[in-house]
N, C-alpha and C. Protein backbone atom coordinates (compact mmCIF):
# COMPACT_ATOMS: atom_id res chain seq x y z
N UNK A 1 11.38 17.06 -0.43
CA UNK A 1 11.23 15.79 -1.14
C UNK A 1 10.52 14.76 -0.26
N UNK A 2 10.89 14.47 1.08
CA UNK A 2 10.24 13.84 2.42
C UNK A 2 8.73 14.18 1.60
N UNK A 3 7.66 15.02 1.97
CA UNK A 3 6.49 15.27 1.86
C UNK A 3 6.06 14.49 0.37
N UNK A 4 6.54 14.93 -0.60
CA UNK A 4 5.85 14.09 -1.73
C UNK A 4 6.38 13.10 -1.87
N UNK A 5 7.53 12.35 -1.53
CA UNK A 5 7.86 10.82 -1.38
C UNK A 5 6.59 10.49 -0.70
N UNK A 6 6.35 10.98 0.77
CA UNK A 6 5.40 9.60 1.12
C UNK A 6 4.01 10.02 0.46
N UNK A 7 3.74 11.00 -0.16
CA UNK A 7 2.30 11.29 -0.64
C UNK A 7 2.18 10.30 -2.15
N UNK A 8 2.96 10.24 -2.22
CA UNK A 8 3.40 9.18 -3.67
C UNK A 8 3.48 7.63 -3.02
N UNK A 9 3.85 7.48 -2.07
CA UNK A 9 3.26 5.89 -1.37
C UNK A 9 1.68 5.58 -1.05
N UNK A 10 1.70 6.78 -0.22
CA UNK A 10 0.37 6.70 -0.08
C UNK A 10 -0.58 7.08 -1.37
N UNK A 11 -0.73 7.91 -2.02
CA UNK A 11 -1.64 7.75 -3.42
C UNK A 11 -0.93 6.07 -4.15
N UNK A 12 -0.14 5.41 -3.90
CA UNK A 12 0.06 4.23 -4.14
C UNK A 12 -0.75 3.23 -3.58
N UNK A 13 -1.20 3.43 -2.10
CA UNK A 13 -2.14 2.48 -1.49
C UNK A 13 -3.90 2.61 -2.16
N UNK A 14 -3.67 3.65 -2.33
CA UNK A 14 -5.04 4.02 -2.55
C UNK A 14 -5.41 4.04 -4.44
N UNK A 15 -4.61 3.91 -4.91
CA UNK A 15 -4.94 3.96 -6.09
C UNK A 15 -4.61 2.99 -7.05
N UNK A 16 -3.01 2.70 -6.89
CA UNK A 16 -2.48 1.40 -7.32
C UNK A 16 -2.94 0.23 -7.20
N UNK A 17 -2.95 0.00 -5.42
CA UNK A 17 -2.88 -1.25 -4.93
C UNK A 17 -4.62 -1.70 -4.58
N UNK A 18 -5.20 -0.55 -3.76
CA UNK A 18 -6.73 -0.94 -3.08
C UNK A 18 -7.66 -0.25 -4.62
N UNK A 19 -7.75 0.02 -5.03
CA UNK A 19 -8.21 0.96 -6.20
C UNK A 19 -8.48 -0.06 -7.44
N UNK A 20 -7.38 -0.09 -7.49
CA UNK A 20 -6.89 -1.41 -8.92
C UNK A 20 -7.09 -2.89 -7.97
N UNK A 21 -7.62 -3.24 -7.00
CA UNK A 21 -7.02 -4.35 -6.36
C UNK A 21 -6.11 -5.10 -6.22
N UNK A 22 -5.11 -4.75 -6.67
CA UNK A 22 -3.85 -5.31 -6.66
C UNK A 22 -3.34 -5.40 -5.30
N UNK A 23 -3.94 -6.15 -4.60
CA UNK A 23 -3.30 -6.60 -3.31
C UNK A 23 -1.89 -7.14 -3.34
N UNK A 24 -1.45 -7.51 -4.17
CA UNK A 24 -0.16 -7.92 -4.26
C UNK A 24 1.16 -6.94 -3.89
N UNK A 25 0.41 -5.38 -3.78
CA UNK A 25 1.55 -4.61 -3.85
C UNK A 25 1.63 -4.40 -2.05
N UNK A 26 0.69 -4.72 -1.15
CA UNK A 26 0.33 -4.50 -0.08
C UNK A 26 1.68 -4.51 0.53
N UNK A 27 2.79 -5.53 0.08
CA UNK A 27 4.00 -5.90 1.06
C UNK A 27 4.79 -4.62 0.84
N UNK A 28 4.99 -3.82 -0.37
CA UNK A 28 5.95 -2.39 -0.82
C UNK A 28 5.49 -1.30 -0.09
N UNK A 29 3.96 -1.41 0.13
CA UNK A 29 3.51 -0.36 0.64
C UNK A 29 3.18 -0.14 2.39
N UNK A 30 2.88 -1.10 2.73
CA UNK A 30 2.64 -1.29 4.01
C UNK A 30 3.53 -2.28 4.67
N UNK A 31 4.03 -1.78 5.92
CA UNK A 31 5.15 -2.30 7.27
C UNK A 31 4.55 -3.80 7.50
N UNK A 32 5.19 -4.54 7.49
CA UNK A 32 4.91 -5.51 8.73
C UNK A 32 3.83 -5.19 9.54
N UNK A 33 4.56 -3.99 10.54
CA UNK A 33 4.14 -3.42 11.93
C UNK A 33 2.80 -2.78 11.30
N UNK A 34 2.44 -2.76 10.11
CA UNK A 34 1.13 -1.77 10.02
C UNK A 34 0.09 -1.57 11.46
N UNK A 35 -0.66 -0.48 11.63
CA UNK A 35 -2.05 -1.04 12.29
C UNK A 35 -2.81 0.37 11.61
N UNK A 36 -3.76 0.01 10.95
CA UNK A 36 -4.83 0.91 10.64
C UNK A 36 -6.18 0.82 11.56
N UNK A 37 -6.54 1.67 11.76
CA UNK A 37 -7.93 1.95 12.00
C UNK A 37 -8.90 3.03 11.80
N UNK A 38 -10.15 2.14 11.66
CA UNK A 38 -11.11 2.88 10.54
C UNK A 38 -11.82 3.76 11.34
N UNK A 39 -12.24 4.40 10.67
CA UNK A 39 -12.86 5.77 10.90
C UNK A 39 -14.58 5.26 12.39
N UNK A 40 -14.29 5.48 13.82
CA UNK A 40 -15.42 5.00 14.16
C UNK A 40 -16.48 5.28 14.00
N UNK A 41 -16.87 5.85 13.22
CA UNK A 41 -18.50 5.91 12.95
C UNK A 41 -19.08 4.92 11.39
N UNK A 42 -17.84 4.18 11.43
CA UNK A 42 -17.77 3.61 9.81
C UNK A 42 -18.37 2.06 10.37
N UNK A 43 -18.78 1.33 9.21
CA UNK A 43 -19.58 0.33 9.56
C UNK A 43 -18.89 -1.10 10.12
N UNK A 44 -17.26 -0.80 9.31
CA UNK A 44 -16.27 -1.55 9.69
C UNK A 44 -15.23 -1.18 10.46
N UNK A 45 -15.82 0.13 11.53
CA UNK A 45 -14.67 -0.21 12.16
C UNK A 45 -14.13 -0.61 13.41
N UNK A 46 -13.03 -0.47 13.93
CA UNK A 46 -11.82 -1.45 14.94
C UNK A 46 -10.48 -0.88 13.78
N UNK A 47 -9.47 -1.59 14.57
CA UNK A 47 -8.27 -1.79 14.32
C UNK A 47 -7.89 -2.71 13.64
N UNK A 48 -6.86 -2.85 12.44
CA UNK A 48 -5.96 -3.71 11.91
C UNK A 48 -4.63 -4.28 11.82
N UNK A 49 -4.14 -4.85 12.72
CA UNK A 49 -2.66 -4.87 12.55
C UNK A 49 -2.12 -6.15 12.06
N UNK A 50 -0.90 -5.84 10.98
CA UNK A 50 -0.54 -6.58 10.36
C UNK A 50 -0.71 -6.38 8.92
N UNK A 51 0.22 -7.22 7.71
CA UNK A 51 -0.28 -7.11 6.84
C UNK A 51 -1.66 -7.98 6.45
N UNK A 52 -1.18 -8.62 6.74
CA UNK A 52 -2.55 -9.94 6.44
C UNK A 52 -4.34 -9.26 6.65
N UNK A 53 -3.90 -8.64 7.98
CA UNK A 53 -5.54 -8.26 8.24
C UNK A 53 -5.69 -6.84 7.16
N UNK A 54 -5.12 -6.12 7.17
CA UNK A 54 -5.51 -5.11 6.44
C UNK A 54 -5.21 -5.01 5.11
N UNK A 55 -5.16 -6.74 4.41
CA UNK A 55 -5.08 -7.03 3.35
C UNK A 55 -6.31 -7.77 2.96
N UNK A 56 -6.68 -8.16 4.17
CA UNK A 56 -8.19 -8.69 4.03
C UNK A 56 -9.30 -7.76 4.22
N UNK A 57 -9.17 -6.58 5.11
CA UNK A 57 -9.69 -5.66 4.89
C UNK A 57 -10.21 -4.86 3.68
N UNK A 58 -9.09 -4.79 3.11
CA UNK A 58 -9.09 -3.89 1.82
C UNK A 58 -10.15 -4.89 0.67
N UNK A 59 -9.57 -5.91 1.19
CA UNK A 59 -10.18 -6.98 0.22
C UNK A 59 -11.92 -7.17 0.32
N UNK A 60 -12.81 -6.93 2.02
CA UNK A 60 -13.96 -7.07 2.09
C UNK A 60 -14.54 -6.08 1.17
N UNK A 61 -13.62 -4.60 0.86
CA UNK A 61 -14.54 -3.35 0.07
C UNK A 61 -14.33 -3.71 -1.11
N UNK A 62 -13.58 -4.48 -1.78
CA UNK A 62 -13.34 -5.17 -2.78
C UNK A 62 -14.19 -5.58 -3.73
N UNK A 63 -14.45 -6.53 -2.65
CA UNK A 63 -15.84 -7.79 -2.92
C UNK A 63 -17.49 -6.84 -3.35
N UNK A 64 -17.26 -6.07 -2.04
CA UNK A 64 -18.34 -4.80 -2.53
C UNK A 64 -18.57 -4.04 -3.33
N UNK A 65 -17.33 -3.24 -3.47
CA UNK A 65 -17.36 -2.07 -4.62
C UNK A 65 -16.37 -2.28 -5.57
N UNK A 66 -16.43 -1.59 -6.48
CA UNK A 66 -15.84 -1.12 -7.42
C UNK A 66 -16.03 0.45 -7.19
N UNK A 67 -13.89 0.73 -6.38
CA UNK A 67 -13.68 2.03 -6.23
C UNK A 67 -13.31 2.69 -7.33
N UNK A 68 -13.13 4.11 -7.24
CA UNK A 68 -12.48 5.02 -8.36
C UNK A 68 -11.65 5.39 -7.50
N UNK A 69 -10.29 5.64 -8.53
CA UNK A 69 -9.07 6.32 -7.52
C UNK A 69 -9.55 7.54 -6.79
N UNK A 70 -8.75 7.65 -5.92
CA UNK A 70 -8.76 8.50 -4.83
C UNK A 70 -7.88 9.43 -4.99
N UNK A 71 -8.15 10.84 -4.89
CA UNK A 71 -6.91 11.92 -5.17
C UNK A 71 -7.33 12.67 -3.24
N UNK A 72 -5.87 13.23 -3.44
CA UNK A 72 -5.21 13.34 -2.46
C UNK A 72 -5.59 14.97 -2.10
N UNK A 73 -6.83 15.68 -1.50
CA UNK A 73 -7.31 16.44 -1.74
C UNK A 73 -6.40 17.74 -1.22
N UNK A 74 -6.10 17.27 0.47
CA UNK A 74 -5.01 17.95 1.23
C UNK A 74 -3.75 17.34 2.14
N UNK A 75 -2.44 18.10 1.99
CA UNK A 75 -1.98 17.31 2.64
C UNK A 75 -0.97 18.01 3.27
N UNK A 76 -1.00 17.60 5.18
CA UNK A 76 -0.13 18.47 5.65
C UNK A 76 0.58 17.70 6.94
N UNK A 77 2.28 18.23 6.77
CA UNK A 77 3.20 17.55 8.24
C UNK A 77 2.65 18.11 9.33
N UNK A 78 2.50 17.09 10.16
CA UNK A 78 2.29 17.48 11.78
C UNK A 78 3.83 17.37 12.23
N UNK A 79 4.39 17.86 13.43
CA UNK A 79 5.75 18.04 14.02
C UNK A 79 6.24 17.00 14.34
N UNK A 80 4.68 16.04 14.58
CA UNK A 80 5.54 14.59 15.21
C UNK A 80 6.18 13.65 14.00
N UNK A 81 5.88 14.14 12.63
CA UNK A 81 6.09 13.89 11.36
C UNK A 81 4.67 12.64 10.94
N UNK A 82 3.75 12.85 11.22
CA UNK A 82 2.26 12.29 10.67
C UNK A 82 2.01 13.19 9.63
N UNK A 83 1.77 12.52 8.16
CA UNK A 83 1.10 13.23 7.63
C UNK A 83 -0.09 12.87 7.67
N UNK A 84 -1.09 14.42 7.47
CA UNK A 84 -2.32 14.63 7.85
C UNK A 84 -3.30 14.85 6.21
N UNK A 85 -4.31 13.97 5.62
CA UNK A 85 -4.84 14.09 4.45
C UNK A 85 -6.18 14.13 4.54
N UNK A 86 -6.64 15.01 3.21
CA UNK A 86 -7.85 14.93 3.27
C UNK A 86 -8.49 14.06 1.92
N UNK A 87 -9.34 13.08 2.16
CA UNK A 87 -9.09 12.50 1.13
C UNK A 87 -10.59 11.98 0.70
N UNK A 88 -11.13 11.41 -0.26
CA UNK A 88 -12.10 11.25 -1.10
C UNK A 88 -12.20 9.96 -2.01
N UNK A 89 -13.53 9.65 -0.93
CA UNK A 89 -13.47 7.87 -1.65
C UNK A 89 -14.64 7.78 -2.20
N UNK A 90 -14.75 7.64 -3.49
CA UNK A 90 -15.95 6.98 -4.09
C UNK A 90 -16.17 5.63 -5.05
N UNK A 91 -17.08 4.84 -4.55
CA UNK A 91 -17.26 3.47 -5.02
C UNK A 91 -18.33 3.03 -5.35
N UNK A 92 -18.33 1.95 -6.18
CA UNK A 92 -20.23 1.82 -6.75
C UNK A 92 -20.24 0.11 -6.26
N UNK A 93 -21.22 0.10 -5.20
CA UNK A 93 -21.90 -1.11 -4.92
C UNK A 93 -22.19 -2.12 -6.28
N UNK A 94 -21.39 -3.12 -6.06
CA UNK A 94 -21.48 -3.85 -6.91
C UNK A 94 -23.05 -4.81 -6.53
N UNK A 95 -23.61 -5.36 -6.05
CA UNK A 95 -24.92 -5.62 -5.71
C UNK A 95 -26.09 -4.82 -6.52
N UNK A 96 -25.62 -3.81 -5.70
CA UNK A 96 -27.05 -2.47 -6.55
C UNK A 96 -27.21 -1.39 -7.12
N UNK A 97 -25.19 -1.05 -7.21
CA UNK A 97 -25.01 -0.14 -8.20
C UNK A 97 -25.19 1.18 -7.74
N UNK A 98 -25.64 1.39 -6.49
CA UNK A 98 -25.53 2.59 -5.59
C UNK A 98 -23.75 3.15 -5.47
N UNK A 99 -23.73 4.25 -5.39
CA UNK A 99 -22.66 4.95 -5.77
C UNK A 99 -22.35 5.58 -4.17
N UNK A 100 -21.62 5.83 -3.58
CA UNK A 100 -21.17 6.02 -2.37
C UNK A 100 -19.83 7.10 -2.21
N UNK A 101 -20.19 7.94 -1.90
CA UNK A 101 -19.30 9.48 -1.94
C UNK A 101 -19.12 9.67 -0.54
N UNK A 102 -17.57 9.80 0.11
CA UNK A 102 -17.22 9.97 1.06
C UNK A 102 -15.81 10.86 1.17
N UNK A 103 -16.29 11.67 2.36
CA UNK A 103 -14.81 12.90 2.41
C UNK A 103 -14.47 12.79 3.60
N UNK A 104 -13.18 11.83 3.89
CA UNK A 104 -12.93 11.80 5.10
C UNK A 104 -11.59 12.17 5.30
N UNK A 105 -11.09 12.22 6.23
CA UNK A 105 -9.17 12.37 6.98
C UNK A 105 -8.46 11.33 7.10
N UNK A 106 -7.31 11.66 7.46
CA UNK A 106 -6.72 10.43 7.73
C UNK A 106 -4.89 10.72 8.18
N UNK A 107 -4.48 10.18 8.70
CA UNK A 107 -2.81 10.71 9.41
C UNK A 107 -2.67 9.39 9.60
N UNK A 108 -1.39 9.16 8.43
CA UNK A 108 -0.44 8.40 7.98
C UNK A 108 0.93 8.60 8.75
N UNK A 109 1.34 7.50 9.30
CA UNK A 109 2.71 7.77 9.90
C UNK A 109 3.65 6.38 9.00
N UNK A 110 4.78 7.07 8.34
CA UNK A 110 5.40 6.35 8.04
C UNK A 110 6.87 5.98 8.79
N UNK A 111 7.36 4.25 8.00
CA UNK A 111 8.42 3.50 8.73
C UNK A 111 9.70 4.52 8.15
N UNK A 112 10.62 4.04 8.99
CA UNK A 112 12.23 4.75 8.05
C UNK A 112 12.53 4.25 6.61
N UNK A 113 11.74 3.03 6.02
CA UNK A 113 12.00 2.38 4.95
C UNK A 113 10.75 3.14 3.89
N UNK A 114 10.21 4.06 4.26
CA UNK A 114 9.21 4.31 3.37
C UNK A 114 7.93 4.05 3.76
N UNK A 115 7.59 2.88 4.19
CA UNK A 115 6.48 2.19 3.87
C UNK A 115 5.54 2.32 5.12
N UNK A 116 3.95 2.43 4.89
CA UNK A 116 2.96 2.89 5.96
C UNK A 116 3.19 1.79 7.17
N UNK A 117 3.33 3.03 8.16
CA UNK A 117 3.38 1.85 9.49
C UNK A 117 2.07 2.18 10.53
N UNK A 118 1.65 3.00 10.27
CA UNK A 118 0.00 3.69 10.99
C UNK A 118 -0.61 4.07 10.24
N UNK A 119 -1.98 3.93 10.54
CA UNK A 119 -3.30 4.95 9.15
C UNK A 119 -4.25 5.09 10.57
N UNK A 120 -4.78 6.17 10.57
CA UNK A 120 -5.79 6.37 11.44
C UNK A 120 -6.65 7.25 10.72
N UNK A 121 -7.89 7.05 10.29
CA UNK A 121 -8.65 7.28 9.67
C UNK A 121 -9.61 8.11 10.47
N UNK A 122 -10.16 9.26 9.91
CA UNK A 122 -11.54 10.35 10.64
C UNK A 122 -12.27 10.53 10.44
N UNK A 123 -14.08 10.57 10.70
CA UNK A 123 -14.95 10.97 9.99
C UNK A 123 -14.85 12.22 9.41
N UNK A 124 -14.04 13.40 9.45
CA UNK A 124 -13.66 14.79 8.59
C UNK A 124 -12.39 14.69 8.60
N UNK A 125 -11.61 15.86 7.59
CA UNK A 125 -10.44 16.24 7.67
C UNK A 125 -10.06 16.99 9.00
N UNK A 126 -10.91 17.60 9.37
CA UNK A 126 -10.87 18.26 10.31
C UNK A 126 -10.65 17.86 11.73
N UNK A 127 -11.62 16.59 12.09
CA UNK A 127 -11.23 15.96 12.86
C UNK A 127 -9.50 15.32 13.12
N UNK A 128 -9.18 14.80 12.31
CA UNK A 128 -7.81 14.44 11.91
C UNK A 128 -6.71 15.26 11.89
N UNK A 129 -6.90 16.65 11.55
CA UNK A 129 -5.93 17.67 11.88
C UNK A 129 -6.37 17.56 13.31
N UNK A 130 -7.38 18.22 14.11
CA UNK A 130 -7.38 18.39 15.60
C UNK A 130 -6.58 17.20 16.11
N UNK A 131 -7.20 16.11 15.96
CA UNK A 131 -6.37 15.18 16.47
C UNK A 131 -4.92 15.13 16.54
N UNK A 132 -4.01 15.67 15.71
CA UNK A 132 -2.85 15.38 15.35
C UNK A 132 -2.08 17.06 15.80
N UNK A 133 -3.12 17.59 16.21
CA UNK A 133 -2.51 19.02 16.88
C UNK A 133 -2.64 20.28 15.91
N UNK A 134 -2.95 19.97 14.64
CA UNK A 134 -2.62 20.97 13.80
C UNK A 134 -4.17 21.55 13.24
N UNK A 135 -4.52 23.04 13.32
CA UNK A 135 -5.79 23.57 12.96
C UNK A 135 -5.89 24.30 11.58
N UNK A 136 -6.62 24.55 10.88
CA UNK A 136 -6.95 24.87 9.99
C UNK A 136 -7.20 26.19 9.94
């Protein structure tokens, strides 16, 4: 039950809350303690900690795109209890209507209350399992 509880938070961040923009749900879903960081080869990235910043974060792709939900392509426990996803973002530039297809990773560590307290984001899935110890 552990494994699809938090896969059901997390398809909550990504679909509910950043998806639908409903930033409002940001406080159910994400810790206080959050800190995300984006994938480094991405145009925005660094680190986020807090809710506030990675509420404004979510909010700059916002302003940009118009995403489509995100499904949850793969998803697997590492020992240290990170889950490890493979996941799929696509959004259409609101400016020029260019459409933007991306397959990246990502290892989610959640709080004892449920709610995301790390996101570390990868340019592959693959990368993101290595990172987190676990191979394919």
């Amino acid at each position: 039950a552990g494994l699809i509880a938090t896969r059901l938070q997390e398809a909550r961040l990504y679909n509910e809350c950043w998806g639908l923009g409903n930033l409002d749900l940001v406080p159910q879903i994400l810790h206080p303690d959050i800190v995300w960081t984006a994938m480094e080869s991405g145009p925005d990235s660094g680190t986020r900690r807090g809710q506030v910043e990675c509420r404004a974060y979510m909010n700059d792709w916002l302003e940009s795109f118009d995403l489509k939900p995100m499904p949850i392509e793969d998803a697997r426990s590492a020992p240290d209890g990170l889950l490890v996803c493979a996941l799929h973002g696509v959004g259409t530039e609101k400016r020029t209507g260019l459409t933007t297809d991306i397959r990246y990773g990502a290892a989610f560590r959640f709080a004892p209350d449920g709610r995301l307290v790390e996101i570390h984001e990868y340019a592959t899935h693959q990368e993101a399992l290595e990172a987190v110890g676990l191979q394919e």
